[in-house]
C-alpha atoms as a PDB file:
ATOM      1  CA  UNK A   1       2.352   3.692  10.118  1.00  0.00           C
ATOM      2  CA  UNK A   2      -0.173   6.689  10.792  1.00  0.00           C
ATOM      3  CA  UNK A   3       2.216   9.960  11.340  1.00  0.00           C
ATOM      4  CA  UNK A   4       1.966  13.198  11.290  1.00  0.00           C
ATOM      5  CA  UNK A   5       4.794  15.317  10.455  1.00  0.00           C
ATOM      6  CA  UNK A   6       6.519  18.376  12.384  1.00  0.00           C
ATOM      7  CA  UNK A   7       3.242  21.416  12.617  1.00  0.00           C
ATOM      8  CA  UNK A   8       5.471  23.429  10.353  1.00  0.00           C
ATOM      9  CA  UNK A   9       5.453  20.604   7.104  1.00  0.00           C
ATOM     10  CA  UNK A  10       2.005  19.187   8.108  1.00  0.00           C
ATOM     11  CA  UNK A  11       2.361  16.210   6.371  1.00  0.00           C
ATOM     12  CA  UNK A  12       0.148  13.391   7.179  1.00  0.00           C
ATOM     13  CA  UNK A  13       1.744   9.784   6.414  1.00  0.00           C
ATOM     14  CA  UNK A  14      -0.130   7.064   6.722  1.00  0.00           C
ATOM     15  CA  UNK A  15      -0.658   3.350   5.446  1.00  0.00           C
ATOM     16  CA  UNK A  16      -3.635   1.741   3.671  1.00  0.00           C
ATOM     17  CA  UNK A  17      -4.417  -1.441   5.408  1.00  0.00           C
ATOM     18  CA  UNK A  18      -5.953  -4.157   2.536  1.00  0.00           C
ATOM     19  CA  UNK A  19      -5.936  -7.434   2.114  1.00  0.00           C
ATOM     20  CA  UNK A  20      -4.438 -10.363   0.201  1.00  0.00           C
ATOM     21  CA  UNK A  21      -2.108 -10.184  -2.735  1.00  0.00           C
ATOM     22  CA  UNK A  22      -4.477 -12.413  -4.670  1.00  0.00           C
ATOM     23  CA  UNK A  23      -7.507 -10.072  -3.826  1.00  0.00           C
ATOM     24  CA  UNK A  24      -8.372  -6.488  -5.020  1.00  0.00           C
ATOM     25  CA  UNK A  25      -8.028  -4.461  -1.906  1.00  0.00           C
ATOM     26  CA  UNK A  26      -4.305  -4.454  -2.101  1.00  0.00           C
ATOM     27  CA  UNK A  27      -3.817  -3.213  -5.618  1.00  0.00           C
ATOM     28  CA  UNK A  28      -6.436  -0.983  -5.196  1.00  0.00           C
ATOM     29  CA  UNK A  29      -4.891   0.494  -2.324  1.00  0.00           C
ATOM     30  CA  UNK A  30      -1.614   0.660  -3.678  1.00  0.00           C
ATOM     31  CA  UNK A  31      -3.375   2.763  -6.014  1.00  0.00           C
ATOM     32  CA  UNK A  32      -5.679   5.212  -4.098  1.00  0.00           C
ATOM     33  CA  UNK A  33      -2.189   5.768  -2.193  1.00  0.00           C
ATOM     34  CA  UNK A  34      -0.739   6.702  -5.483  1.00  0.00           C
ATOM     35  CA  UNK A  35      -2.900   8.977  -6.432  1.00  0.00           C
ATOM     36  CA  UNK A  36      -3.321  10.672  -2.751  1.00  0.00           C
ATOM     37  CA  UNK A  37       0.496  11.306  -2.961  1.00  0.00           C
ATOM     38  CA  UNK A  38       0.496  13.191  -6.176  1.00  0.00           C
ATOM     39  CA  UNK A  39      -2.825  15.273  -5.710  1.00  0.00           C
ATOM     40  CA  UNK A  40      -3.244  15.592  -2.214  1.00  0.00           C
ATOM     41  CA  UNK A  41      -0.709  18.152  -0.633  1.00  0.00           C
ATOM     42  CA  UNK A  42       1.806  17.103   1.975  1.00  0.00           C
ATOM     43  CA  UNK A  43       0.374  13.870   2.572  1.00  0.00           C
ATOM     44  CA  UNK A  44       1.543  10.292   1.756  1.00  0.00           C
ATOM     45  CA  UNK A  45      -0.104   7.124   1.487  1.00  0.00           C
ATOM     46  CA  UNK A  46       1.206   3.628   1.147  1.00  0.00           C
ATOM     47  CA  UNK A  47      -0.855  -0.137   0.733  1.00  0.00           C
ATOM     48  CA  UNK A  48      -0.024  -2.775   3.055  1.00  0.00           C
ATOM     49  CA  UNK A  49      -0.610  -6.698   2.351  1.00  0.00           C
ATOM     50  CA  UNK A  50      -2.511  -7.863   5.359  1.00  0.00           C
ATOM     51  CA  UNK A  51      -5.219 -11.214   6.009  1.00  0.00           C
ATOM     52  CA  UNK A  52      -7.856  -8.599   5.869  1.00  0.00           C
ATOM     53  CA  UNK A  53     -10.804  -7.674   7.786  1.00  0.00           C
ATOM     54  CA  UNK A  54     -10.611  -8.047  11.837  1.00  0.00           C
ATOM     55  CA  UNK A  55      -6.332  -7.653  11.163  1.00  0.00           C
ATOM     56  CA  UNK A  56      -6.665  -4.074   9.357  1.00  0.00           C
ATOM     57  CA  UNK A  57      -9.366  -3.586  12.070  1.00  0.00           C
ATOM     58  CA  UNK A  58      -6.811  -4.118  14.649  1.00  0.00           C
ATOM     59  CA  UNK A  59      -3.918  -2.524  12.608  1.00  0.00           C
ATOM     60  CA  UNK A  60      -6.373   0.929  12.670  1.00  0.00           C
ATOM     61  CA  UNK A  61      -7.364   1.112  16.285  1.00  0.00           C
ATOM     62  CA  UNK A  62      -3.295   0.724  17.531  1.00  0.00           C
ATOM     63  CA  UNK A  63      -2.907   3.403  14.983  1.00  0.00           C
ATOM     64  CA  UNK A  64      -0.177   1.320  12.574  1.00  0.00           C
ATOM     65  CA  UNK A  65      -2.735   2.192  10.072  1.00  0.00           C
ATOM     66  CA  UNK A  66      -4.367   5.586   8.703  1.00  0.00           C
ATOM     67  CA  UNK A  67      -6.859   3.748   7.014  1.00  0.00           C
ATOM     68  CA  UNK A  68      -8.535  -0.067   6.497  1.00  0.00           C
ATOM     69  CA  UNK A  69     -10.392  -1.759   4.164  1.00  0.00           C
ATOM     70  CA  UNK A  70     -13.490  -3.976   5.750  1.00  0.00           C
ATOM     71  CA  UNK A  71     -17.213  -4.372   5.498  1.00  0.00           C
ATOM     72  CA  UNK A  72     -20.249  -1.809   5.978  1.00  0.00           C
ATOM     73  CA  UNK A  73     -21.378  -3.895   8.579  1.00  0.00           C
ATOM     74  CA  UNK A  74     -18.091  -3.763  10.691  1.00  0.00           C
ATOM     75  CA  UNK A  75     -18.660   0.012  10.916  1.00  0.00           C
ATOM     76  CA  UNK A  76     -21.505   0.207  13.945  1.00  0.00           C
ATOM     77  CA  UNK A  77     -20.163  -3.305  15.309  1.00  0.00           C
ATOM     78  CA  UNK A  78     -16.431  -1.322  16.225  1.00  0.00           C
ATOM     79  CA  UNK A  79     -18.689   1.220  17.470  1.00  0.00           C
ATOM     80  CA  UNK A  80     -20.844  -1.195  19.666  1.00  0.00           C
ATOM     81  CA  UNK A  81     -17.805  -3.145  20.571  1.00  0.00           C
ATOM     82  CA  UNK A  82     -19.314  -5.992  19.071  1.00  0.00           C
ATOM     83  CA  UNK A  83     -16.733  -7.811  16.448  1.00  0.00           C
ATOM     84  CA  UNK A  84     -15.699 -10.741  17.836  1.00  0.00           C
ATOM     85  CA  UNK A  85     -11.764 -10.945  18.888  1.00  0.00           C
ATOM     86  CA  UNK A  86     -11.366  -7.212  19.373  1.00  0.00           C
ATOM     87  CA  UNK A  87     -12.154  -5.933  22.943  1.00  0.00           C
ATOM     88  CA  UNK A  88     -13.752  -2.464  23.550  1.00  0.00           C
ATOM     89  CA  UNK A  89     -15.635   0.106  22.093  1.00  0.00           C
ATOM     90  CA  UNK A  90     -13.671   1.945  18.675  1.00  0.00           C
ATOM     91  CA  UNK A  91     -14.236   5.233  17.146  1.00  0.00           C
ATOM     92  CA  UNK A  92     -14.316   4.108  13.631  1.00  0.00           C
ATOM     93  CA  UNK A  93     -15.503   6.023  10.913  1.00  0.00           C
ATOM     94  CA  UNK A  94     -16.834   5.064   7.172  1.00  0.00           C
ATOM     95  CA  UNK A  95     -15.176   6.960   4.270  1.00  0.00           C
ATOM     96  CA  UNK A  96     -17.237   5.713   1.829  1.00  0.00           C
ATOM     97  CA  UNK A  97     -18.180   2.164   0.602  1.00  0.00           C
ATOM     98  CA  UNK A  98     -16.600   0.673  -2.547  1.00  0.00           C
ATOM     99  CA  UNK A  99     -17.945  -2.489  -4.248  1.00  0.00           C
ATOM    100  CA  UNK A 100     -19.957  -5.255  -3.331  1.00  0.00           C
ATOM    101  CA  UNK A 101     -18.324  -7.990  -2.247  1.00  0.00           C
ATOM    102  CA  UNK A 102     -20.085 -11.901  -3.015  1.00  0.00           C
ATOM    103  CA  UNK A 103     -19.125 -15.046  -1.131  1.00  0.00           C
ATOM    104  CA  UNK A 104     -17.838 -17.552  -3.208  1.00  0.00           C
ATOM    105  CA  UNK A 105     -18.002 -20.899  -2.864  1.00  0.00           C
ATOM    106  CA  UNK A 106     -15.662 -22.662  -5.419  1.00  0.00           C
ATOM    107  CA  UNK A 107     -15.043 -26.067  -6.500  1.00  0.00           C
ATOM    108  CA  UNK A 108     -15.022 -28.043  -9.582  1.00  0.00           C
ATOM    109  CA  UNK A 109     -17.684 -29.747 -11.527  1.00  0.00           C
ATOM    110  CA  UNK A 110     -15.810 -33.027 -10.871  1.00  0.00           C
ATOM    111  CA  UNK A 111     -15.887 -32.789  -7.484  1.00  0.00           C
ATOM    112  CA  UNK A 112     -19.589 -34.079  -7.703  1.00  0.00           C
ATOM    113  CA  UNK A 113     -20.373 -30.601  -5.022  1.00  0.00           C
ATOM    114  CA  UNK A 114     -23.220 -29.159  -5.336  1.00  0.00           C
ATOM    115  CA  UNK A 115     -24.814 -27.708  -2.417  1.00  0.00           C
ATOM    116  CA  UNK A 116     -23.015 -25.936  -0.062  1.00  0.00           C
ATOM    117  CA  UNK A 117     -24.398 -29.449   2.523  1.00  0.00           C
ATOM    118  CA  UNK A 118     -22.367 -31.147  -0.247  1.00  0.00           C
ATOM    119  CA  UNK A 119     -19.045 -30.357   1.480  1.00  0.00           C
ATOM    120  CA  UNK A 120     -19.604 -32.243   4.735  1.00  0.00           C
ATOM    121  CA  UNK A 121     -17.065 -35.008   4.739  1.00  0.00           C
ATOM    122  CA  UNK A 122     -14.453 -32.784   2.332  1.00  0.00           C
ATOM    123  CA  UNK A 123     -11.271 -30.955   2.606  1.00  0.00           C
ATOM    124  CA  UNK A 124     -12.086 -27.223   2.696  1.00  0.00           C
ATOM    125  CA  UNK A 125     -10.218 -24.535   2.559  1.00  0.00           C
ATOM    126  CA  UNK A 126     -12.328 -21.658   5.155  1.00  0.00           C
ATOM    127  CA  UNK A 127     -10.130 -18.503   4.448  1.00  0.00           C
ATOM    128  CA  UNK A 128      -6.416 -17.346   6.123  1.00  0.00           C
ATOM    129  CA  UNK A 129      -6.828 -17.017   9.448  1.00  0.00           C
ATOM    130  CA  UNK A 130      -8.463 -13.769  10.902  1.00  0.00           C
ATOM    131  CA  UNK A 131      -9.277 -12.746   7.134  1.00  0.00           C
ATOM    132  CA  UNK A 132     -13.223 -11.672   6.200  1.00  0.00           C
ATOM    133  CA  UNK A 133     -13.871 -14.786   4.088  1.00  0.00           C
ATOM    134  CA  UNK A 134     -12.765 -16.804   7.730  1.00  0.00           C
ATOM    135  CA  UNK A 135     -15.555 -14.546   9.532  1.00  0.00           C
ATOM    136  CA  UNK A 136     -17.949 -14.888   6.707  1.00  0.00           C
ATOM    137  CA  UNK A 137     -17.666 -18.946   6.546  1.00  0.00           C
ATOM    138  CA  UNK A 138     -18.678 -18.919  10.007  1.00  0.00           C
ATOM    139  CA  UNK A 139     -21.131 -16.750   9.663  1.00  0.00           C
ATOM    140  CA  UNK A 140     -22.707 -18.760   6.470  1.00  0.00           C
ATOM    141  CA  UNK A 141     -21.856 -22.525   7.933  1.00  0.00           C
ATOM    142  CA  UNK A 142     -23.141 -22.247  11.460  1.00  0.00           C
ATOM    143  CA  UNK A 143     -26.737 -21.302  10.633  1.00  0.00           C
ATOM    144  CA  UNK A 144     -26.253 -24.688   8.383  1.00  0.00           C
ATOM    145  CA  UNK A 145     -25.530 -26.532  11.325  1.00  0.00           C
ATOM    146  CA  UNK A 146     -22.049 -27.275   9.628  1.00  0.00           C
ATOM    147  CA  UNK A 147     -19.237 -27.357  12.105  1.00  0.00           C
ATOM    148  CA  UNK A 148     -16.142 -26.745  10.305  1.00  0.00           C
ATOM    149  CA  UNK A 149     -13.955 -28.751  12.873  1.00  0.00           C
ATOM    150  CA  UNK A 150     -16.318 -31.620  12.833  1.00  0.00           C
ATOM    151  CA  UNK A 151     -18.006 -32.076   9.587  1.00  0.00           C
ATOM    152  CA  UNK A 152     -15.302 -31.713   7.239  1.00  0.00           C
ATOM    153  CA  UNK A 153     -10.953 -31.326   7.028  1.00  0.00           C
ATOM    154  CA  UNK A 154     -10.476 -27.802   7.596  1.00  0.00           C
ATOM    155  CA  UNK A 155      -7.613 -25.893   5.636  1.00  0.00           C
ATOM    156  CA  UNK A 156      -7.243 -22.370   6.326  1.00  0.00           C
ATOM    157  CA  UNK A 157      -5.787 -20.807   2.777  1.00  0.00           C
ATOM    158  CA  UNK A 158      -5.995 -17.321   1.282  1.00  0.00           C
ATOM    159  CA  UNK A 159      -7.270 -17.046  -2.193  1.00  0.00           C
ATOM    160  CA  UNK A 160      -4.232 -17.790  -4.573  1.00  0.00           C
ATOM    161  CA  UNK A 161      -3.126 -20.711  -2.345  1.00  0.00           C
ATOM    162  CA  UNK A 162      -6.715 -21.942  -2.196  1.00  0.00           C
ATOM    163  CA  UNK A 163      -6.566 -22.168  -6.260  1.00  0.00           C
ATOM    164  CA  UNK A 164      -3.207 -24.100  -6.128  1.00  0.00           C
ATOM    165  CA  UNK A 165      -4.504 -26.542  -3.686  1.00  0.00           C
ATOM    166  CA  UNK A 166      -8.106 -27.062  -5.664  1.00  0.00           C
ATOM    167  CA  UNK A 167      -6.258 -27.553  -8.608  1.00  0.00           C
ATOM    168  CA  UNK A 168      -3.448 -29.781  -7.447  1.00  0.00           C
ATOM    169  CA  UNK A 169      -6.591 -31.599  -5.902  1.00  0.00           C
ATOM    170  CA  UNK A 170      -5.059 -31.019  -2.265  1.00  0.00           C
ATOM    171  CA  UNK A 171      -8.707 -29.965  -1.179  1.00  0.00           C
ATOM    172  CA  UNK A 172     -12.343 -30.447  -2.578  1.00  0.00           C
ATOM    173  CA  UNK A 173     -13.350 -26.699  -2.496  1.00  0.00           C
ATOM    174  CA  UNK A 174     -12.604 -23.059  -1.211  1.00  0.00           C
ATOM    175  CA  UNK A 175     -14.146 -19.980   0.409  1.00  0.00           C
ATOM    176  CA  UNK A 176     -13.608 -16.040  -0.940  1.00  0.00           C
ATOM    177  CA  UNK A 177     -15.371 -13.074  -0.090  1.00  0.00           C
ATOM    178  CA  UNK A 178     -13.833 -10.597  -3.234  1.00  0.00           C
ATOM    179  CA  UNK A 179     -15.139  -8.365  -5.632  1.00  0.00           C
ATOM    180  CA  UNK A 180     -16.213  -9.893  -8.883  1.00  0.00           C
ATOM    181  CA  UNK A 181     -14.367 -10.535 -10.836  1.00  0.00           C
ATOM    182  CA  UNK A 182     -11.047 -11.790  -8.519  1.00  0.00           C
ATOM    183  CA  UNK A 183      -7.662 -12.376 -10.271  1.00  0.00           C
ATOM    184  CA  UNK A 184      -7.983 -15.864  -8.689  1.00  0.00           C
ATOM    185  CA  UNK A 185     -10.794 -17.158  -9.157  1.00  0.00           C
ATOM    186  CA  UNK A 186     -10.274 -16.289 -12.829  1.00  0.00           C
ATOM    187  CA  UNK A 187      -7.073 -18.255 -12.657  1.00  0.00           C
ATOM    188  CA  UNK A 188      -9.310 -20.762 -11.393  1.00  0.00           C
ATOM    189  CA  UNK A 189     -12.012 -20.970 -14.002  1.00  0.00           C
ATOM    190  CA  UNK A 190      -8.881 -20.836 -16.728  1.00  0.00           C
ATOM    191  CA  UNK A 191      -7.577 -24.481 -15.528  1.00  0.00           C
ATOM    192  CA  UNK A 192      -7.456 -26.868 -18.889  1.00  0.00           C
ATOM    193  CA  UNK A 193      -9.789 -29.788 -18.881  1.00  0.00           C
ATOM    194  CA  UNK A 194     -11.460 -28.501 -15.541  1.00  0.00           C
ATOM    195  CA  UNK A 195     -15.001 -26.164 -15.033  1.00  0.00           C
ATOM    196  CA  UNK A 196     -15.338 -24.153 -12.432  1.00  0.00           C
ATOM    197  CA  UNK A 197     -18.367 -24.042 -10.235  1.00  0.00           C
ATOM    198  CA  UNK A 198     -19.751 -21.874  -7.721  1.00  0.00           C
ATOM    199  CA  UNK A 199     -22.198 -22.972  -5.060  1.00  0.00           C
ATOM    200  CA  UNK A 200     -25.579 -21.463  -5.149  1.00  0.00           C
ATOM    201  CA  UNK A 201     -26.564 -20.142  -2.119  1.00  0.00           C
ATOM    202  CA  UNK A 202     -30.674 -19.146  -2.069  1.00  0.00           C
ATOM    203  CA  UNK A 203     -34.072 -20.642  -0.743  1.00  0.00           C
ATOM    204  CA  UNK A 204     -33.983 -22.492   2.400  1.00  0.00           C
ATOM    205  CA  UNK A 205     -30.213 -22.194   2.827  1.00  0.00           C
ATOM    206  CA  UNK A 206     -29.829 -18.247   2.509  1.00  0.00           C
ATOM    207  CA  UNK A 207     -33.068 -17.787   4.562  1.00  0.00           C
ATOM    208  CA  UNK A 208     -31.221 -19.694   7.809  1.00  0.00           C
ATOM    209  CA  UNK A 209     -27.636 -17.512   6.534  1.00  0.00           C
ATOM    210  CA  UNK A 210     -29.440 -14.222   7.154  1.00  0.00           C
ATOM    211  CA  UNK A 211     -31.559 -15.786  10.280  1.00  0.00           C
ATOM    212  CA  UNK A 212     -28.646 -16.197  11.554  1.00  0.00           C
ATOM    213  CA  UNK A 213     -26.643 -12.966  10.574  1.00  0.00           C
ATOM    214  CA  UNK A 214     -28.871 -10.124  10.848  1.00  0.00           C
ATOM    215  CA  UNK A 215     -27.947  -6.889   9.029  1.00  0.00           C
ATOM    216  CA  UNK A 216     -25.160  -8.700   7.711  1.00  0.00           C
ATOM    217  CA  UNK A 217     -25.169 -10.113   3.992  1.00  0.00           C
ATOM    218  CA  UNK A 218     -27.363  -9.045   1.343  1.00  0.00           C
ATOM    219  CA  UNK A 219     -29.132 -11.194  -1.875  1.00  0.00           C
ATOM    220  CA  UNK A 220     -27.027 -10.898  -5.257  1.00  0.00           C
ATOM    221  CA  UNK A 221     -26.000 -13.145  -8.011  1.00  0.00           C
ATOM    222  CA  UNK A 222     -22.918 -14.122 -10.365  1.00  0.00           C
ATOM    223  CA  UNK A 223     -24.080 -13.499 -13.623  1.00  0.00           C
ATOM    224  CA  UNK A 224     -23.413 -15.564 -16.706  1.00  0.00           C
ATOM    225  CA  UNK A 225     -20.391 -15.057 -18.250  1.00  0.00           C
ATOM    226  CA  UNK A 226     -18.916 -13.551 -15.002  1.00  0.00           C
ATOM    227  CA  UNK A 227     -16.286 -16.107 -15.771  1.00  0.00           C
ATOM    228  CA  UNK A 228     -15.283 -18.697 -17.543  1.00  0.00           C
ATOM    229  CA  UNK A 229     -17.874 -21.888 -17.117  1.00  0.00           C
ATOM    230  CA  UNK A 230     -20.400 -19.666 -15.525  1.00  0.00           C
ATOM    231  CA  UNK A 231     -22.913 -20.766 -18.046  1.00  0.00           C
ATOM    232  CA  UNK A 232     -26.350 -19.352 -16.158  1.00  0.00           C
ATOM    233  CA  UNK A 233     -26.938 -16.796 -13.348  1.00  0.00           C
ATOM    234  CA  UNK A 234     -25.882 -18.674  -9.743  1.00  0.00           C
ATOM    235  CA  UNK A 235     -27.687 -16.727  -6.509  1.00  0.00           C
ATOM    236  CA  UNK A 236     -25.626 -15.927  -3.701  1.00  0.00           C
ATOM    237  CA  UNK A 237     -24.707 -13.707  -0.938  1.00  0.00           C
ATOM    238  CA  UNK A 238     -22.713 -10.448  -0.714  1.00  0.00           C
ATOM    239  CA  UNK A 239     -21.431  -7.638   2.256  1.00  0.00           C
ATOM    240  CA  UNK A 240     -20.413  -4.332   0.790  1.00  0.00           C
ATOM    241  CA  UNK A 241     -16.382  -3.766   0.971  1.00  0.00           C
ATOM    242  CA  UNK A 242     -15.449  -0.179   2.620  1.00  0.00           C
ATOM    243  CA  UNK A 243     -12.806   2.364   3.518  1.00  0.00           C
ATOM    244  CA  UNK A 244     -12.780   3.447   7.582  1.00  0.00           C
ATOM    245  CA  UNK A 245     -10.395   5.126   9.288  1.00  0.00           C
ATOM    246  CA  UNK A 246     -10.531   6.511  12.924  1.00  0.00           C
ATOM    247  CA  UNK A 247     -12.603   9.791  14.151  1.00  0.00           C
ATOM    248  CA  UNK A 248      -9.548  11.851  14.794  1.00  0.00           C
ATOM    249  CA  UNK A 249      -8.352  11.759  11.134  1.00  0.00           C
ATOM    250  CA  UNK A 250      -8.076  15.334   9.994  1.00  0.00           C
ATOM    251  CA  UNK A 251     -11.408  16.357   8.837  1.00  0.00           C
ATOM    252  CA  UNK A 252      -9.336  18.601   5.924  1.00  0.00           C
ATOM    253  CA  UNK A 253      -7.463  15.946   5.053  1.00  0.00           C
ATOM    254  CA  UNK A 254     -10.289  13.343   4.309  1.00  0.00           C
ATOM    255  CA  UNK A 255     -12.095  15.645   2.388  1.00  0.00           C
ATOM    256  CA  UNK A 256      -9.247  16.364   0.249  1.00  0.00           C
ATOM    257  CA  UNK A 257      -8.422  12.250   0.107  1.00  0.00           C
ATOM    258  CA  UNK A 258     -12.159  11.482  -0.802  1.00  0.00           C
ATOM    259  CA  UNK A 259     -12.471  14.395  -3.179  1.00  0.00           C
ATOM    260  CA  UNK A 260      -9.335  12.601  -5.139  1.00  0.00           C
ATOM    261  CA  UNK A 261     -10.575   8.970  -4.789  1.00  0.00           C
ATOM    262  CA  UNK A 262     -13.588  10.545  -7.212  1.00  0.00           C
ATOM    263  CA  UNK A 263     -11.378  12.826  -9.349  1.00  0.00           C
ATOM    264  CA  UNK A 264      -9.145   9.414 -10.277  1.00  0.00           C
ATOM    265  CA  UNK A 265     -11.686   6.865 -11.370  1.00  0.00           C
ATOM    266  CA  UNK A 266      -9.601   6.240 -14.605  1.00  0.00           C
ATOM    267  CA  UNK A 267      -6.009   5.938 -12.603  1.00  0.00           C
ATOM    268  CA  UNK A 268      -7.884   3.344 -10.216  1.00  0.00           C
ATOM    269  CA  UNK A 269      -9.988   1.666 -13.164  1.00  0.00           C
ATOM    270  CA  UNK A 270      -6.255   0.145 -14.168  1.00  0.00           C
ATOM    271  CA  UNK A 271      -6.039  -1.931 -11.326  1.00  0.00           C
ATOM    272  CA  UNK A 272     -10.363  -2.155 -10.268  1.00  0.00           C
ATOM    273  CA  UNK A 273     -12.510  -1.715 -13.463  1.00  0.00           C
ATOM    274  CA  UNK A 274     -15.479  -1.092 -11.015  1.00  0.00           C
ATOM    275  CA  UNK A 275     -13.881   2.232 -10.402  1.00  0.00           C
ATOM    276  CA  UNK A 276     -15.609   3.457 -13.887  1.00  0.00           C
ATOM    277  CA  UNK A 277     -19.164   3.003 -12.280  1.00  0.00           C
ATOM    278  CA  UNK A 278     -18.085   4.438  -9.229  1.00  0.00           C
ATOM    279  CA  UNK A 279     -20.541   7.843  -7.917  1.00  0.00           C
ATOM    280  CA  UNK A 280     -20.650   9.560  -4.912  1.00  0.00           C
ATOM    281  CA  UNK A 281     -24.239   7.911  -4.774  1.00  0.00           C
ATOM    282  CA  UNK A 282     -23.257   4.869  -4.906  1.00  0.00           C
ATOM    283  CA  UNK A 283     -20.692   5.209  -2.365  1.00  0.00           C
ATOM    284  CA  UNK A 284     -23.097   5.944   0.183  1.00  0.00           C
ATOM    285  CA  UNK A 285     -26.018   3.965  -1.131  1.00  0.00           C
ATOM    286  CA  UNK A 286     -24.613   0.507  -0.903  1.00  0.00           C
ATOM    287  CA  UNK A 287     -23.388   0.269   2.905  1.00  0.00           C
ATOM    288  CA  UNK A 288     -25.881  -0.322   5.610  1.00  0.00           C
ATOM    289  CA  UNK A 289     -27.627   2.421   7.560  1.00  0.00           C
ATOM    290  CA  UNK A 290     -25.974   1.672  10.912  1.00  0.00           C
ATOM    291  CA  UNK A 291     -22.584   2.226   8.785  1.00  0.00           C
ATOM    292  CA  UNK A 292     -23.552   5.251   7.127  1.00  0.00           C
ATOM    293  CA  UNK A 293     -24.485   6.766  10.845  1.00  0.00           C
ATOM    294  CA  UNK A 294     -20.814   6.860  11.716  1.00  0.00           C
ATOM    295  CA  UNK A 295     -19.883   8.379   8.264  1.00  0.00           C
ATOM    296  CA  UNK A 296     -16.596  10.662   8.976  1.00  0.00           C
ATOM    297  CA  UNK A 297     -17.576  14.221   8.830  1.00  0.00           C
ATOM    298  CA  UNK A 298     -14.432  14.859   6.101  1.00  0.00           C
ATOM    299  CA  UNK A 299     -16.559  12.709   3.545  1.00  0.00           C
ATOM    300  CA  UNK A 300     -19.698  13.829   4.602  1.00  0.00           C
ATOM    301  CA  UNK A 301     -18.529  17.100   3.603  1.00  0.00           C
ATOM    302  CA  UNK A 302     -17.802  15.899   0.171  1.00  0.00           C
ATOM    303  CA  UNK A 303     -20.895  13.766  -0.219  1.00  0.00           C
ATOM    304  CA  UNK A 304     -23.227  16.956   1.066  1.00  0.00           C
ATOM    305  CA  UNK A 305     -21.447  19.153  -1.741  1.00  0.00           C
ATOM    306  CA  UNK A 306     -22.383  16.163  -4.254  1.00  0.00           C
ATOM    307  CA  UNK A 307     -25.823  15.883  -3.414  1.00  0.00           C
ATOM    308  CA  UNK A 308     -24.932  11.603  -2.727  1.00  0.00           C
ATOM    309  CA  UNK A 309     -26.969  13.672   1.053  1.00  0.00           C
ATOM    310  CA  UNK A 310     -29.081  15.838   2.310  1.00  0.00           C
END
């Protein structure tokens, strides 16, 4: 829940909304909260397992959350009351953008998939419901024409069930928007006698993906080695994974949150190694411009002193 104490204690308490147990929102979470509750005075912060996405969204704006994890492009859609299954106009604000986030698009080499047309007439898993990697499926398969109640048997799995199910051969291939590299899709690419394989998504069929989802995704790739059985570079797809919480949060206290987030990179690098690249810079620098408009003034203070803007 987002509290605030009696004026005389003025202690904030809040919860992190994340994601997923199998992802790295939640663990990271769990450990910005850590960090915010030994550095930062009279506040506490804790992480909360949720489906992700348009759920911590939700969990924000009714105020059961101090703070969400969901993507740069979410940002100026709250504020144009424009995300699909949440009615209204929000103040939401960006604290500062966190990692890039690629869509996956696993099977297995004997699955005979190769394209992401190749899973027409499968069992595929799109995401748990209401999660991002549900919103980004639909968002990659109807600009392909690919009607996931139609053209293949839909499952709707988070991440570590999706890896059971692929592996116990219960469905052809999976969806996951996560950070690279993800706990479960290395769990994946570890199954004996079995190589992983992730869909490339480029040419023809990422031109139609962005036609069809302007300002949202961005060009990347999984480079070799990423894990196990990635033998070559594969082209895909990314969004950029932030931190929001609503206008009113105390401008004092964000500052204070965001200045810790920055002076902790080696207590979060235990549970995200992309924490040790992490800069103020980059922070602001990855998210898109109509999320950076609606940065909260709390970081912006902290950014300004940096020099991540002008």
């Amino acid at each position: 829940a987002f509290a605030t104490g009696s004026p005389a204690a003025e202690k904030l308490c809040f919860s992190i909304a994340t994601g997923g147990t199998g992802g790295v929102g939640y663990p990271l979470g769990g450990a910005i909260g850590g960090v915010v509750g030994q550095k930062v005075p009279n506040t506490e912060a804790t992480s909360e397992a949720t489906t992700a996405a348009i759920d911590n969204l939700k969990l924000l704006i009714a105020e059961r959350a101090g703070m969400a994890f969901c993507y740069d492009y979410h940002v100026g859609w709250m504020n144009d009351g424009k995300v699909e299954g949440i009615k209204g106009k929000h103040n939401v604000r960006l604290v500062l953008g966190f990692y890039e986030q690629p869509f996956h698009i696993a099977t297995f080499e004997d699955t005979g998939i190769k394209s992401v047309m190749d899973l027409k007439g499968k069992r595929v898993s799109t995401g748990a419901p209401n999660s991002g990697t549900e919103e980004q499926a639909d968002y990659v398969l109807k600009p392909l024409g690919i009607n996931w109640d139609k053209d293949f048997t839909r499952e709707k799995l988070g991440a570590t069930q999706s890896v059971g199910a692929l592996k116990d051969n219960k469905i052809h291939a999976f969806f996951w928007s996560g950070a690279v590299p993800t706990s479960s899709i290395i769990d994946l690419a570890s199954t004996p006698g079995r190589k992983l394989v992730l869909l490339p998504i480029d040419g023809e069929i990422r031109d139609k993906i962005f036609k069809g989802n302007p300002g949202v995704f961005h060009p990347t790739v999984f480079k070799k080695g990423t894990y196990t059985g990635l033998d070559s570079d594969v082209p895909a797809i990314a969004i950029t994974a932030v931190l929001t919480a609503m206008d009113k949060f105390p401008q004092d206290k964000m500052y204070e949150i965001v200045k810790t987030i920055f002076d902790s990179k080696l207590e979060l690098s235990a549970v995200w190694k992309g924490a040790n690249d992490m800069t103020p810079e980059t922070a602001v620098n990855q998210v898109t411009p109509d999320a950076l408009k609606y940065l909260h003034p709390g970081a912006q203070k902290y950014f300004k002193e940096k020099g991540a803007l002008k």
